[in-house]
PDB file of N, CA and C in Angstrom:
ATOM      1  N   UNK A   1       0.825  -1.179   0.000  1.00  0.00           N
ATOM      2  CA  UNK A   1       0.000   0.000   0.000  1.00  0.00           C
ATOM      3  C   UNK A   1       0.874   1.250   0.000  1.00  0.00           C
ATOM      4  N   UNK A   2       2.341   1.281   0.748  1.00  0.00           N
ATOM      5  CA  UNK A   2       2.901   2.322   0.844  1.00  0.00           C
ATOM      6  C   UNK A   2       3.601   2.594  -0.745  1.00  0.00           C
ATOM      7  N   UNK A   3       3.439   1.713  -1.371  1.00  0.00           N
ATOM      8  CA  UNK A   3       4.050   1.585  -3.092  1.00  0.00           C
ATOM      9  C   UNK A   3       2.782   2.505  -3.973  1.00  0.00           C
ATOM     10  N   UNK A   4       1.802   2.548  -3.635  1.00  0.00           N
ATOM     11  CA  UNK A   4       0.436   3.010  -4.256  1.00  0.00           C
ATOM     12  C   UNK A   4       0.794   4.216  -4.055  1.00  0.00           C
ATOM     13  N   UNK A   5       1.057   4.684  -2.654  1.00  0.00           N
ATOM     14  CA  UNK A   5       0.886   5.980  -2.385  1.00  0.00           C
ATOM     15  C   UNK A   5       2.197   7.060  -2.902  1.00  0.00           C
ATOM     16  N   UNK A   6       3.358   6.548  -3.182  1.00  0.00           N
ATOM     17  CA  UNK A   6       4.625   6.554  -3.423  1.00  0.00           C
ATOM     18  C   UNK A   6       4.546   6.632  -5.017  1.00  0.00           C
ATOM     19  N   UNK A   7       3.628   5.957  -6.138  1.00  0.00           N
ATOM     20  CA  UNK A   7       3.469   5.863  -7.496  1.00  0.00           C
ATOM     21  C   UNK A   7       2.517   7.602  -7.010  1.00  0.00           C
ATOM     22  N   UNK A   8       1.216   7.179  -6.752  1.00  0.00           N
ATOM     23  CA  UNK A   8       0.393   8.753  -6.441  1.00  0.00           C
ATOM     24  C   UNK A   8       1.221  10.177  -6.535  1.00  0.00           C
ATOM     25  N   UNK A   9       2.535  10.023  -5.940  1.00  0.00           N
ATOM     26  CA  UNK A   9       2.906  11.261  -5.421  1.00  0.00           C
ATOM     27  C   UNK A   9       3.891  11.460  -6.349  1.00  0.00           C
ATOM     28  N   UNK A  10       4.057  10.502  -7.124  1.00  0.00           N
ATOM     29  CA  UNK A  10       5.250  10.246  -8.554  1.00  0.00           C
ATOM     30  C   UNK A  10       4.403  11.441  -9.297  1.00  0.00           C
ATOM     31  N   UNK A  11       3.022  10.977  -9.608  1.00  0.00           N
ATOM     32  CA  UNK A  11       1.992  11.091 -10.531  1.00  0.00           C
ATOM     33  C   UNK A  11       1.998  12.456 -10.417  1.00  0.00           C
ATOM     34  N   UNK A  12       1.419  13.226  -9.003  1.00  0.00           N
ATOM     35  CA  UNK A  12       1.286  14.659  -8.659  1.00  0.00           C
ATOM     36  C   UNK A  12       2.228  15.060  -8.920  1.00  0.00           C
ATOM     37  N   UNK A  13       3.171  15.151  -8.887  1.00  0.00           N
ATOM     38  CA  UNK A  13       4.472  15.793  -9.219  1.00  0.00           C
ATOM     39  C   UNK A  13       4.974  16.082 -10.963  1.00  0.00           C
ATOM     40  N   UNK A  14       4.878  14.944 -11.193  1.00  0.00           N
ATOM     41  CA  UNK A  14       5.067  15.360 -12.721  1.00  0.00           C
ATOM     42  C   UNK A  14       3.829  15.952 -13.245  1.00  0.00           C
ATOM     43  N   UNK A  15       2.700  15.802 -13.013  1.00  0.00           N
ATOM     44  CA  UNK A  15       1.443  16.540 -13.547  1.00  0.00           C
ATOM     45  C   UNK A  15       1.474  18.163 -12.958  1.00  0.00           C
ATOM     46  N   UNK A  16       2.219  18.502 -11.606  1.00  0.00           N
ATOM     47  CA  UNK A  16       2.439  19.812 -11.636  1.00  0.00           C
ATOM     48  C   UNK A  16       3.399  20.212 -12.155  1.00  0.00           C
ATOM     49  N   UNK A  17       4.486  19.787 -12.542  1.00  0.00           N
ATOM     50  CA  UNK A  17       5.640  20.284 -13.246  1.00  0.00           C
ATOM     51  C   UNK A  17       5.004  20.355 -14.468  1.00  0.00           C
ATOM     52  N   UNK A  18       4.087  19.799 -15.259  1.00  0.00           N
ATOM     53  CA  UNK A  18       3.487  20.027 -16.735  1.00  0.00           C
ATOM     54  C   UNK A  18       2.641  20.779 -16.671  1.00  0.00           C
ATOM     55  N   UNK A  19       1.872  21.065 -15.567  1.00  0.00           N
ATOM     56  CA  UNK A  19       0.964  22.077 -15.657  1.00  0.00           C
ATOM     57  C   UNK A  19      -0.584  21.567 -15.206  1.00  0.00           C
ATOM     58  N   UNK A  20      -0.374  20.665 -14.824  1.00  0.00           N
ATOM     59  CA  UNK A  20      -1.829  19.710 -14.739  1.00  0.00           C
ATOM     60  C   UNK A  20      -2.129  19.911 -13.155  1.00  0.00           C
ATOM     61  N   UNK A  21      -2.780  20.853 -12.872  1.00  0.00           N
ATOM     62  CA  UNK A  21      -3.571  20.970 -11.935  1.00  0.00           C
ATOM     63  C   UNK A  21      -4.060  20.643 -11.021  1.00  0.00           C
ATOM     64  N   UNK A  22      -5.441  19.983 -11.837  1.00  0.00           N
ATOM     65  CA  UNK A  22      -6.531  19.420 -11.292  1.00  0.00           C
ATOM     66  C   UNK A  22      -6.042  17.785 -11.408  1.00  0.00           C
ATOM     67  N   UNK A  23      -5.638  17.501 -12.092  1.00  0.00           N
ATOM     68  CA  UNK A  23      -4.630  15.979 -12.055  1.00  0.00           C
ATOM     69  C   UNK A  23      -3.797  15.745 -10.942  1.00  0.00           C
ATOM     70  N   UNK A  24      -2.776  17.127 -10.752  1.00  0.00           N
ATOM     71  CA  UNK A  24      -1.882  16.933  -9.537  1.00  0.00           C
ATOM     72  C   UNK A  24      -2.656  16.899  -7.921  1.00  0.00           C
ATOM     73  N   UNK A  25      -3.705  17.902  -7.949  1.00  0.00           N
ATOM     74  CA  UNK A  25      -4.356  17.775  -6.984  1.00  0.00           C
ATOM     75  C   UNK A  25      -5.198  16.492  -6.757  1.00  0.00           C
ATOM     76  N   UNK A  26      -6.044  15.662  -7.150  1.00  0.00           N
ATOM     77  CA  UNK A  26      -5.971  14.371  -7.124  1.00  0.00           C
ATOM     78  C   UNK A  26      -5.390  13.833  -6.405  1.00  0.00           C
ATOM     79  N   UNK A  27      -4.085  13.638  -7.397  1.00  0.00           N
ATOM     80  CA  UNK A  27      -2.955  12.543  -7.640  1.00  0.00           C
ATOM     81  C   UNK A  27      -2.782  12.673  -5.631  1.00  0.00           C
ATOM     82  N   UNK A  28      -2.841  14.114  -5.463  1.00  0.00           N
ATOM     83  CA  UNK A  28      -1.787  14.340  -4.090  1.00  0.00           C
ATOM     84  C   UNK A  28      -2.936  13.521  -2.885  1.00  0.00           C
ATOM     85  N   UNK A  29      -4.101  14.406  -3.038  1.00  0.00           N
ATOM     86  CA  UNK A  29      -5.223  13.626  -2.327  1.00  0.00           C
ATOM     87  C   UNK A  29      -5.669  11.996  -2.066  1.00  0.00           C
ATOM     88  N   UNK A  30      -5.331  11.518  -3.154  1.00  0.00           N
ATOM     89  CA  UNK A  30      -5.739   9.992  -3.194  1.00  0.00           C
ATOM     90  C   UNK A  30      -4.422   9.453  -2.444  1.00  0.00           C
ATOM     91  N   UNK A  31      -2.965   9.845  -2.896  1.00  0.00           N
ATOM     92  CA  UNK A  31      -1.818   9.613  -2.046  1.00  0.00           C
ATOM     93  C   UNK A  31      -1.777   9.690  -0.940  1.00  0.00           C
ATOM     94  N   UNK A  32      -2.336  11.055  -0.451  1.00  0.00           N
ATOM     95  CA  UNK A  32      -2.821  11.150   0.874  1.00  0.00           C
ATOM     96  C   UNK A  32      -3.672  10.119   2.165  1.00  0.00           C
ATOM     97  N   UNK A  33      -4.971   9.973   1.379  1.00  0.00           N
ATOM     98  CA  UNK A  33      -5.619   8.716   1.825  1.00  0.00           C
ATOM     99  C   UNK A  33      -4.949   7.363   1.857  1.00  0.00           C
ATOM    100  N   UNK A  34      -4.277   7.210   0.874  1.00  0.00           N
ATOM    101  CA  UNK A  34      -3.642   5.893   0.886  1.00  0.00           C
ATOM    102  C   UNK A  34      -2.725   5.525   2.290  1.00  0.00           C
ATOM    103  N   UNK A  35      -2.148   7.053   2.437  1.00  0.00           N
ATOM    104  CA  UNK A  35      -0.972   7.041   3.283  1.00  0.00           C
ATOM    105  C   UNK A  35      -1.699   6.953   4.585  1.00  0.00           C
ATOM    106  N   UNK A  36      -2.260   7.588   5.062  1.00  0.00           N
ATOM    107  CA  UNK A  36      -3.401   7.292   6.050  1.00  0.00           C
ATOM    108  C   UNK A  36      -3.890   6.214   6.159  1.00  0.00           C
ATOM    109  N   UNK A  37      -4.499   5.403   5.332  1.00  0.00           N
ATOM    110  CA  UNK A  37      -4.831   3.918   5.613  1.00  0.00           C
ATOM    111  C   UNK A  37      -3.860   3.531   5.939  1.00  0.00           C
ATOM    112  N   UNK A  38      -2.591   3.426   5.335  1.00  0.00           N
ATOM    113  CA  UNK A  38      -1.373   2.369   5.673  1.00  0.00           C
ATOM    114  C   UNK A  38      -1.253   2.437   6.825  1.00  0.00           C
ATOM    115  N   UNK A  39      -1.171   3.663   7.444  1.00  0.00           N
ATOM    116  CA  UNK A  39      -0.646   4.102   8.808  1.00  0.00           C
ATOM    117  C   UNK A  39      -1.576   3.878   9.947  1.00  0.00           C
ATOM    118  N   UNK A  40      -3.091   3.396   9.629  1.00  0.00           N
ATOM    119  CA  UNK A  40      -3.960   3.110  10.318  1.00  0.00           C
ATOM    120  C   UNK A  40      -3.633   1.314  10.977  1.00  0.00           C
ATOM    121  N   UNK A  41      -3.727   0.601   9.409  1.00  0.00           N
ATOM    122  CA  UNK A  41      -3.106  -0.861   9.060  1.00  0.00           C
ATOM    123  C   UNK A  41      -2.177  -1.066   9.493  1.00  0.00           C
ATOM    124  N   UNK A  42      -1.129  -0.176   9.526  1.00  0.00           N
ATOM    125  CA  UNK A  42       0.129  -0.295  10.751  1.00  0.00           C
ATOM    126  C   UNK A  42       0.066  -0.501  11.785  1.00  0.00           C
ATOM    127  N   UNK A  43      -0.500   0.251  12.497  1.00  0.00           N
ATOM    128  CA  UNK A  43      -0.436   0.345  13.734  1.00  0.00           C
ATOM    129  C   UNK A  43      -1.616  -0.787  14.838  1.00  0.00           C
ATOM    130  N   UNK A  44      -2.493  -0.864  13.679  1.00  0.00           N
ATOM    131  CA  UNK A  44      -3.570  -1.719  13.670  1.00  0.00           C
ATOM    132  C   UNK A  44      -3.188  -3.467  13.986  1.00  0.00           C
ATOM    133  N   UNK A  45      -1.816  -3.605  12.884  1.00  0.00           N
ATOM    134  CA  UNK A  45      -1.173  -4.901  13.196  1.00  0.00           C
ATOM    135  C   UNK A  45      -0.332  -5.201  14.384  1.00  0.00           C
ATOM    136  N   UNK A  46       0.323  -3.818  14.649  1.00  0.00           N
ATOM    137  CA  UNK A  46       1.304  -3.677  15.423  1.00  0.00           C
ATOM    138  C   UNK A  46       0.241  -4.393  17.376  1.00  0.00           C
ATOM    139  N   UNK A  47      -0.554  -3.933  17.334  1.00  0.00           N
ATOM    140  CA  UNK A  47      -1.326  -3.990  18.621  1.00  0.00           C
ATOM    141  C   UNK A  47      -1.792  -5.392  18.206  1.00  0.00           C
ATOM    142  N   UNK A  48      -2.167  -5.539  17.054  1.00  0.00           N
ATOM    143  CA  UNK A  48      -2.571  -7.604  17.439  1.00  0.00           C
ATOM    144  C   UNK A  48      -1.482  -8.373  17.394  1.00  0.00           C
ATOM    145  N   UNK A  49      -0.242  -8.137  16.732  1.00  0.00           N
ATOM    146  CA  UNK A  49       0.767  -8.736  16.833  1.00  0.00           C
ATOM    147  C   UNK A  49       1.278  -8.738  18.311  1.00  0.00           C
ATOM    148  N   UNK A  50       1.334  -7.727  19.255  1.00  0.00           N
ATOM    149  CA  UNK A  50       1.362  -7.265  20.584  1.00  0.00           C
ATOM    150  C   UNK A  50       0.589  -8.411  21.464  1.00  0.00           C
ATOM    151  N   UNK A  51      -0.575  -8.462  21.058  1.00  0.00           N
ATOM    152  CA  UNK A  51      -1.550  -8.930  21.652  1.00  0.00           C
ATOM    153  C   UNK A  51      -1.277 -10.782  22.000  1.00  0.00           C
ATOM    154  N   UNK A  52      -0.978 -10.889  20.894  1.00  0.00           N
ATOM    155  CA  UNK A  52      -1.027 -12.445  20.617  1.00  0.00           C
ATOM    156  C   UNK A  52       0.496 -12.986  21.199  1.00  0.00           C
ATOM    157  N   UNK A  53       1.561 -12.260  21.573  1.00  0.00           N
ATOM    158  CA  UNK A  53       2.519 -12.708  22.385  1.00  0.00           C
ATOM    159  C   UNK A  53       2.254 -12.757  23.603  1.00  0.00           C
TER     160      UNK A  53
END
């Protein structure tokens, strides 16, 4: 998931260096969310992995 969000922010970047806007803004937003889930899913494993020792 952190590869999704990492391609996303590839994406925003070259679409603002060309001029693309409303593409880069997107691109940055959906990266955003992604990165947030991961970090939810992280920490999420981290406490059952915890748990189960």
């Amino acid at each position: 998931m952190l590869r999704w969000t990492i391609i996303f922010i590839i994406i925003a970047i070259i679409a603002g260096i060309l001029g693309f806007g409303g593409i880069a803004g997107a691109s940055a937003g959906i990266a955003k969310i992604i990165f947030f889930i991961f970090i939810v899913l992280f920490i999420v494993s981290l406490i059952r992995g915890g748990l189960k020792r």
